[in-house]
N, C-alpha and C. Protein backbone atom coordinates (compact mmCIF):
# COMPACT_ATOMS: atom_id res chain seq x y z
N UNK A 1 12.84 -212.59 87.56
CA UNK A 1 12.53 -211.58 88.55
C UNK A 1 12.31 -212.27 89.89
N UNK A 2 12.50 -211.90 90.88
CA UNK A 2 12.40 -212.04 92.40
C UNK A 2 11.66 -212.55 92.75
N UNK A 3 10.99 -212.88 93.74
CA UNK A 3 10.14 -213.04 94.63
C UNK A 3 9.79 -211.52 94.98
N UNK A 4 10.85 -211.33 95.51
CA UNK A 4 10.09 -209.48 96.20
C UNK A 4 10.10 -208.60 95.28
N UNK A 5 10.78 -208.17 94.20
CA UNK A 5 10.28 -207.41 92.99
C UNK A 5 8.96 -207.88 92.44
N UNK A 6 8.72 -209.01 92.08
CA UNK A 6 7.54 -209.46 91.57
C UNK A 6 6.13 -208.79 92.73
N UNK A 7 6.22 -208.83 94.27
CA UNK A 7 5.74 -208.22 95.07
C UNK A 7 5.71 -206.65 95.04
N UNK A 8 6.91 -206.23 95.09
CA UNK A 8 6.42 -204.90 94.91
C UNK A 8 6.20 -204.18 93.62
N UNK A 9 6.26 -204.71 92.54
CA UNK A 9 5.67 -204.11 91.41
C UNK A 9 4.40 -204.28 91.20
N UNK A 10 3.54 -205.71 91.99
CA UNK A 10 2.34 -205.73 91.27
C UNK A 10 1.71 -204.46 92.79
N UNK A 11 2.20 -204.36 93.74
CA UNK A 11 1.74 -202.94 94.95
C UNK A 11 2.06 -201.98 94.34
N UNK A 12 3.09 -201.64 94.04
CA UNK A 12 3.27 -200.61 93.01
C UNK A 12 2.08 -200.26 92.41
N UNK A 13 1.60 -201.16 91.16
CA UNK A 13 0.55 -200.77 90.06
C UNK A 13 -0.75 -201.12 90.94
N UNK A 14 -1.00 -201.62 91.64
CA UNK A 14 -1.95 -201.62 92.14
C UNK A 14 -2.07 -200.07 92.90
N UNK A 15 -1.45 -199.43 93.77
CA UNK A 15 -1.60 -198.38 94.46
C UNK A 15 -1.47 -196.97 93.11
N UNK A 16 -0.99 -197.23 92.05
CA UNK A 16 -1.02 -196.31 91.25
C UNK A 16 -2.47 -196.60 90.44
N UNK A 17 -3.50 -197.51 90.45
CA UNK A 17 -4.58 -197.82 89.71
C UNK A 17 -5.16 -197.37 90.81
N UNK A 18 -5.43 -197.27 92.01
CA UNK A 18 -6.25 -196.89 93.54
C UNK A 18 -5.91 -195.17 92.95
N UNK A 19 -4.73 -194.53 92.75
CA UNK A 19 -4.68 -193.23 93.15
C UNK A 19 -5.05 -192.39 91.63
N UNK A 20 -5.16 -193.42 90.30
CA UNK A 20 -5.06 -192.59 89.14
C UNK A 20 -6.51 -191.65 89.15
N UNK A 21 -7.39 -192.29 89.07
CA UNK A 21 -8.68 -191.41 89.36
C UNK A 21 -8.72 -190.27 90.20
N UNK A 22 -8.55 -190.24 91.34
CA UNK A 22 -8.48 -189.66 92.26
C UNK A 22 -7.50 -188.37 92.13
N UNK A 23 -5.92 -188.60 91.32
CA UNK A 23 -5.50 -187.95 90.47
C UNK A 23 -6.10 -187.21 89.30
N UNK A 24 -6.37 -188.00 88.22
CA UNK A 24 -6.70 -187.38 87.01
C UNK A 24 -8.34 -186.68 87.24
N UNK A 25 -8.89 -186.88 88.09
CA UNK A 25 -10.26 -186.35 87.87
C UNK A 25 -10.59 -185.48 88.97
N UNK A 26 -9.77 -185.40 90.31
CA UNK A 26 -9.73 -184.68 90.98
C UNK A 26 -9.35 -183.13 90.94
N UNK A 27 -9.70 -182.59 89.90
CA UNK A 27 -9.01 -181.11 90.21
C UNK A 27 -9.18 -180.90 91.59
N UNK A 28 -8.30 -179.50 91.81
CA UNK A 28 -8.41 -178.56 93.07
C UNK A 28 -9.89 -177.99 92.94
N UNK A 29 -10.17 -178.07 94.50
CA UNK A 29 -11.43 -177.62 94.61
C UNK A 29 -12.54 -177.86 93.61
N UNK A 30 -12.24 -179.32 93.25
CA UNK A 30 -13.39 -179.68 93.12
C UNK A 30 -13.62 -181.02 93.10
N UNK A 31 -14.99 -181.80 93.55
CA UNK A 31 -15.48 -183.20 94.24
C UNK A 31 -15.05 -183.96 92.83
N UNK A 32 -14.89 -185.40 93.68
CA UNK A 32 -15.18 -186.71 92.39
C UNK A 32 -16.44 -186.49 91.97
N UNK A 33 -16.43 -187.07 90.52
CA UNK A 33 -17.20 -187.59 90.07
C UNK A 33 -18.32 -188.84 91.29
N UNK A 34 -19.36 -188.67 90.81
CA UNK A 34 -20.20 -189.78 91.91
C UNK A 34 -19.71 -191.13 91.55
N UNK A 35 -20.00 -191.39 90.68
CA UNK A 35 -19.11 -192.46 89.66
C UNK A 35 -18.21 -193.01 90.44
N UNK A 36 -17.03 -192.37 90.28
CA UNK A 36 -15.72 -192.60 91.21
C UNK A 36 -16.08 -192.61 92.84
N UNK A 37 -16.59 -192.19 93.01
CA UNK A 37 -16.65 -192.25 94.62
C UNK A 37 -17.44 -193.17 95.03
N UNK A 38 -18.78 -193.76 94.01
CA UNK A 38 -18.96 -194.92 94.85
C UNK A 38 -18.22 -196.39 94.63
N UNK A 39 -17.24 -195.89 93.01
CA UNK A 39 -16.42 -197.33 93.19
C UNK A 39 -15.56 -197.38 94.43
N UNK A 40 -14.89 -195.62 94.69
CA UNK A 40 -14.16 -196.56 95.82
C UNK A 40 -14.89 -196.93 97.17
N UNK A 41 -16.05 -196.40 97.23
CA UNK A 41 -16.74 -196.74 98.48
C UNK A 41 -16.37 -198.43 98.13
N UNK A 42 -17.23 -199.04 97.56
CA UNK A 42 -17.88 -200.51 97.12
C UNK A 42 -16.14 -201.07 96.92
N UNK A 43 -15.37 -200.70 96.78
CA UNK A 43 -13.71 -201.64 96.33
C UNK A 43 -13.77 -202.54 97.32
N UNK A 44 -13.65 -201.97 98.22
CA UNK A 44 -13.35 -203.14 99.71
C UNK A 44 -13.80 -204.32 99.54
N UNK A 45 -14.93 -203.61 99.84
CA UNK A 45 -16.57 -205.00 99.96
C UNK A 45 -16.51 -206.37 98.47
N UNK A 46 -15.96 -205.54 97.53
CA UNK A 46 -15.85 -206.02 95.97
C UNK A 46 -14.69 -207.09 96.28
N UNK A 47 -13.56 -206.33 97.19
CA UNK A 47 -12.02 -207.72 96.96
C UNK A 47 -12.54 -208.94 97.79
N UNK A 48 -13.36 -208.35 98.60
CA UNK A 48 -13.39 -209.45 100.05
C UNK A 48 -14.57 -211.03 99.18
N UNK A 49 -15.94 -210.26 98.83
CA UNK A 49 -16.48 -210.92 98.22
C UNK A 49 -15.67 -211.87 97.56
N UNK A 50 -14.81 -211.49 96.60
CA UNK A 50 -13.92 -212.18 95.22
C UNK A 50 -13.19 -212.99 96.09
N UNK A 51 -12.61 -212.86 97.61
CA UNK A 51 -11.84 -213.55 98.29
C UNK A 51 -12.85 -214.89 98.83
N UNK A 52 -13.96 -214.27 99.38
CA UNK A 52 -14.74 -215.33 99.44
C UNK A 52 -15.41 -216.33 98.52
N UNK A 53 -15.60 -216.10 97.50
CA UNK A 53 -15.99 -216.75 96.02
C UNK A 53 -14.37 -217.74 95.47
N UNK A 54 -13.95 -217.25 95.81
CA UNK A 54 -12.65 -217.86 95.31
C UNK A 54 -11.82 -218.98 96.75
N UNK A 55 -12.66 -218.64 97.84
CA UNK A 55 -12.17 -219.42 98.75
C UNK A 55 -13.20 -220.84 98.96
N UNK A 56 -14.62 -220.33 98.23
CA UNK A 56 -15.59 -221.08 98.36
C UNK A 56 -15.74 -221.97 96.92
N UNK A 57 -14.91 -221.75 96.06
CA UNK A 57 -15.03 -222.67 95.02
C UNK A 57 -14.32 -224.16 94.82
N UNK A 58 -14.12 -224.09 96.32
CA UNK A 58 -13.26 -225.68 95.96
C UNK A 58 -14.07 -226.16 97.42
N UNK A 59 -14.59 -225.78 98.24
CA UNK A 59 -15.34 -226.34 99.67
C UNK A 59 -16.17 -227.55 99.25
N UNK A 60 -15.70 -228.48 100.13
CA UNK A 60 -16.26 -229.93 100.12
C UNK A 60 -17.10 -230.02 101.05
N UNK A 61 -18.38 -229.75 101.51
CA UNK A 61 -19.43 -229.65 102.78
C UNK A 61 -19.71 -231.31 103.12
N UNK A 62 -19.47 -232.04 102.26
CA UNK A 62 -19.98 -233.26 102.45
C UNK A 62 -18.77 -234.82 102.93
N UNK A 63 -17.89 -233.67 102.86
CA UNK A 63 -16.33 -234.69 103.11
C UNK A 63 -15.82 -233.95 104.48
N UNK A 64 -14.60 -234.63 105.04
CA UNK A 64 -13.91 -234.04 106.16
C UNK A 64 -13.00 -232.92 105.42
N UNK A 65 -12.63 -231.88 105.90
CA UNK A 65 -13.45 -231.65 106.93
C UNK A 65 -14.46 -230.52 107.05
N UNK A 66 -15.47 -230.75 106.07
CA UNK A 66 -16.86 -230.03 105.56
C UNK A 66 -16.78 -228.60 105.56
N UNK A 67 -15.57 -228.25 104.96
CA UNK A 67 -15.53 -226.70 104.87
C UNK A 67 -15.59 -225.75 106.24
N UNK A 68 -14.72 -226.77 107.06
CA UNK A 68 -14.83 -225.80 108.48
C UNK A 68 -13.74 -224.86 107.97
N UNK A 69 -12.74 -224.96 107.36
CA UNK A 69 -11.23 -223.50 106.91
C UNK A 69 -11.98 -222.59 106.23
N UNK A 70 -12.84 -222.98 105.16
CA UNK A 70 -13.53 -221.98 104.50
C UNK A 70 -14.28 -221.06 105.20
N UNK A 71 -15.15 -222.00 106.08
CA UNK A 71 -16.17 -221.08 107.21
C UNK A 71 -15.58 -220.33 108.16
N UNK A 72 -14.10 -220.57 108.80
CA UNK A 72 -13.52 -220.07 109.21
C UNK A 72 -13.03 -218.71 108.86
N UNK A 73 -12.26 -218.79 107.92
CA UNK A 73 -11.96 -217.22 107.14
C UNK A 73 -12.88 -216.71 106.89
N UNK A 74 -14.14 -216.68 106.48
CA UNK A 74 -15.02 -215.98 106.04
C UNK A 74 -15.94 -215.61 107.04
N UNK A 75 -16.08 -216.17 108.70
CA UNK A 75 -16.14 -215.55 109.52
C UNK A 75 -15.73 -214.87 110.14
N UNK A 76 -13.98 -214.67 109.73
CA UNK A 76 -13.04 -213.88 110.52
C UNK A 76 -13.63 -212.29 109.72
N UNK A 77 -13.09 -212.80 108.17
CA UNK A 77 -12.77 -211.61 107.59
C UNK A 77 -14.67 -210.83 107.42
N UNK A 78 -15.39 -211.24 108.26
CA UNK A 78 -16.92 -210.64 108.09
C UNK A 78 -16.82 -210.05 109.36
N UNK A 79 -16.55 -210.34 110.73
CA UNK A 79 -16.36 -209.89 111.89
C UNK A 79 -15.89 -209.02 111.86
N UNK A 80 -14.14 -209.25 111.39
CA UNK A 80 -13.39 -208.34 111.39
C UNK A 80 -13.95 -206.80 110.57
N UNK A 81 -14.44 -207.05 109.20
CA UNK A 81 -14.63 -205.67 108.62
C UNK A 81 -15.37 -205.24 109.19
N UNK A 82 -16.32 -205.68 109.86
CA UNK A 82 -17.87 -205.23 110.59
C UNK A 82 -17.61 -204.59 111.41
N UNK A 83 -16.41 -205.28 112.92
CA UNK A 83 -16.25 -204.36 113.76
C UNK A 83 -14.83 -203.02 113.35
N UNK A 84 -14.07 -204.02 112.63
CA UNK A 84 -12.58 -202.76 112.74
C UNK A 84 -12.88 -202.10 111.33
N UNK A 85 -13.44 -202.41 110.29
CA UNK A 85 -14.02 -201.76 109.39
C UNK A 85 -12.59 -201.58 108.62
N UNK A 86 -11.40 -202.06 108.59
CA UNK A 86 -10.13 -202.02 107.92
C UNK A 86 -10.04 -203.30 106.99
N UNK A 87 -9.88 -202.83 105.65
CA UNK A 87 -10.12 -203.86 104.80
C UNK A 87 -8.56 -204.92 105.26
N UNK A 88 -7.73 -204.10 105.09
CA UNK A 88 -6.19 -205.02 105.10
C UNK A 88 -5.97 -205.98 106.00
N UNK A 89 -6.88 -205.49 107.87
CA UNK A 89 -6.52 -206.25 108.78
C UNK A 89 -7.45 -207.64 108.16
N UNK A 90 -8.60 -207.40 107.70
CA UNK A 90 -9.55 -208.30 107.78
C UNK A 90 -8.95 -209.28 106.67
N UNK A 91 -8.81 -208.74 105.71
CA UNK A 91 -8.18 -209.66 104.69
C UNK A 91 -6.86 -210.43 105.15
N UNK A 92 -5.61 -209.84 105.83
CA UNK A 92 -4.72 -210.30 106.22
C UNK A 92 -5.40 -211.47 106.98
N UNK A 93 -5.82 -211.38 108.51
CA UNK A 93 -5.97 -212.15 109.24
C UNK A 93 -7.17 -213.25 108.96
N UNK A 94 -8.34 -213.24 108.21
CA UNK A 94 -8.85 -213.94 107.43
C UNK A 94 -7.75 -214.88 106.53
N UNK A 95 -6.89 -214.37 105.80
CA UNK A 95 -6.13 -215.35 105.44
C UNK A 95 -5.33 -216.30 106.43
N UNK A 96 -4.90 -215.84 107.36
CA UNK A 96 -3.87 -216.19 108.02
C UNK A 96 -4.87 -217.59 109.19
N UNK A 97 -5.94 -216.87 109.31
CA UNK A 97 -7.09 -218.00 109.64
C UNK A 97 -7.27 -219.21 108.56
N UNK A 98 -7.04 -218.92 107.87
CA UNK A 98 -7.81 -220.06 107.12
C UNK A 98 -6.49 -220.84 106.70
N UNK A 99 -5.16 -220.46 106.31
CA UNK A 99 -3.98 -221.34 106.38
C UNK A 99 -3.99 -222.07 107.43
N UNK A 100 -4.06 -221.18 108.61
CA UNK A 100 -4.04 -222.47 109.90
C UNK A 100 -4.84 -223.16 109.94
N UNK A 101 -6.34 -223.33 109.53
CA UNK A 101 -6.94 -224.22 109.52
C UNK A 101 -6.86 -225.57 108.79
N UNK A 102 -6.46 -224.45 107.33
CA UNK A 102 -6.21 -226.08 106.40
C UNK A 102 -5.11 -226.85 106.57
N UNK A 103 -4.28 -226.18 107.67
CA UNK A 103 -3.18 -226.84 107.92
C UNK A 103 -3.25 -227.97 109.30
N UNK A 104 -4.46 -227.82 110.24
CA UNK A 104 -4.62 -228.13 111.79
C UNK A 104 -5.48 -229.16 111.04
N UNK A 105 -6.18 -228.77 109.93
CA UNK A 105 -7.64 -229.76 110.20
C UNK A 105 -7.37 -230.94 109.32
């Protein structure tokens, strides 16, 4: 399989796991479950964390160059959600921060 099939199938199932709830439990005229509504409140906050835990499990604070790429992305992508409050920009450009770093530094 592809490169870009492999891409858009796992968006695919991912955007069909985001909409199944919201589907199956949503009748007409009537609310989610609380349940459901505060997972998707908390999703965002949940990937970014996992992005940061997973960006912070290899940081060397005591070597060059002391986890300045790590601190980097994880200040972008905290700024960013704080002020633009858009999970995708923050995650995108948080990444895109922290490649250039590990790549400059």
């Amino acid at each position: 399989m592809s490169g870009f099939a492999t891409v858009l199938v796992i968006a695919l199932v991912t955007a069909a796991l985001r909409f199944a709830p919201i589907y199956l439990l949503g009748k007409k005229g009537q609310r989610l479950p609380p349940a459901v509504l505060f997972l998707i409140r908390m999703m965002p906050a949940a990937v970014i964390a996992l992005l940061v835990v997973y960006s912070l499990k290899s940081a060397r604070v005591l070597e060059y160059p002391y986890a300045l790429p790590e601190a980097g992305g994880l200040l972008t992508a905290a700024l960013l959600q704080h002020y633009k409050k858009n999970t995708l920009l923050s995650v995108l450009l948080a990444t895109v921060c922290y490649m250039v770093l590990i790549r400059i530094l």
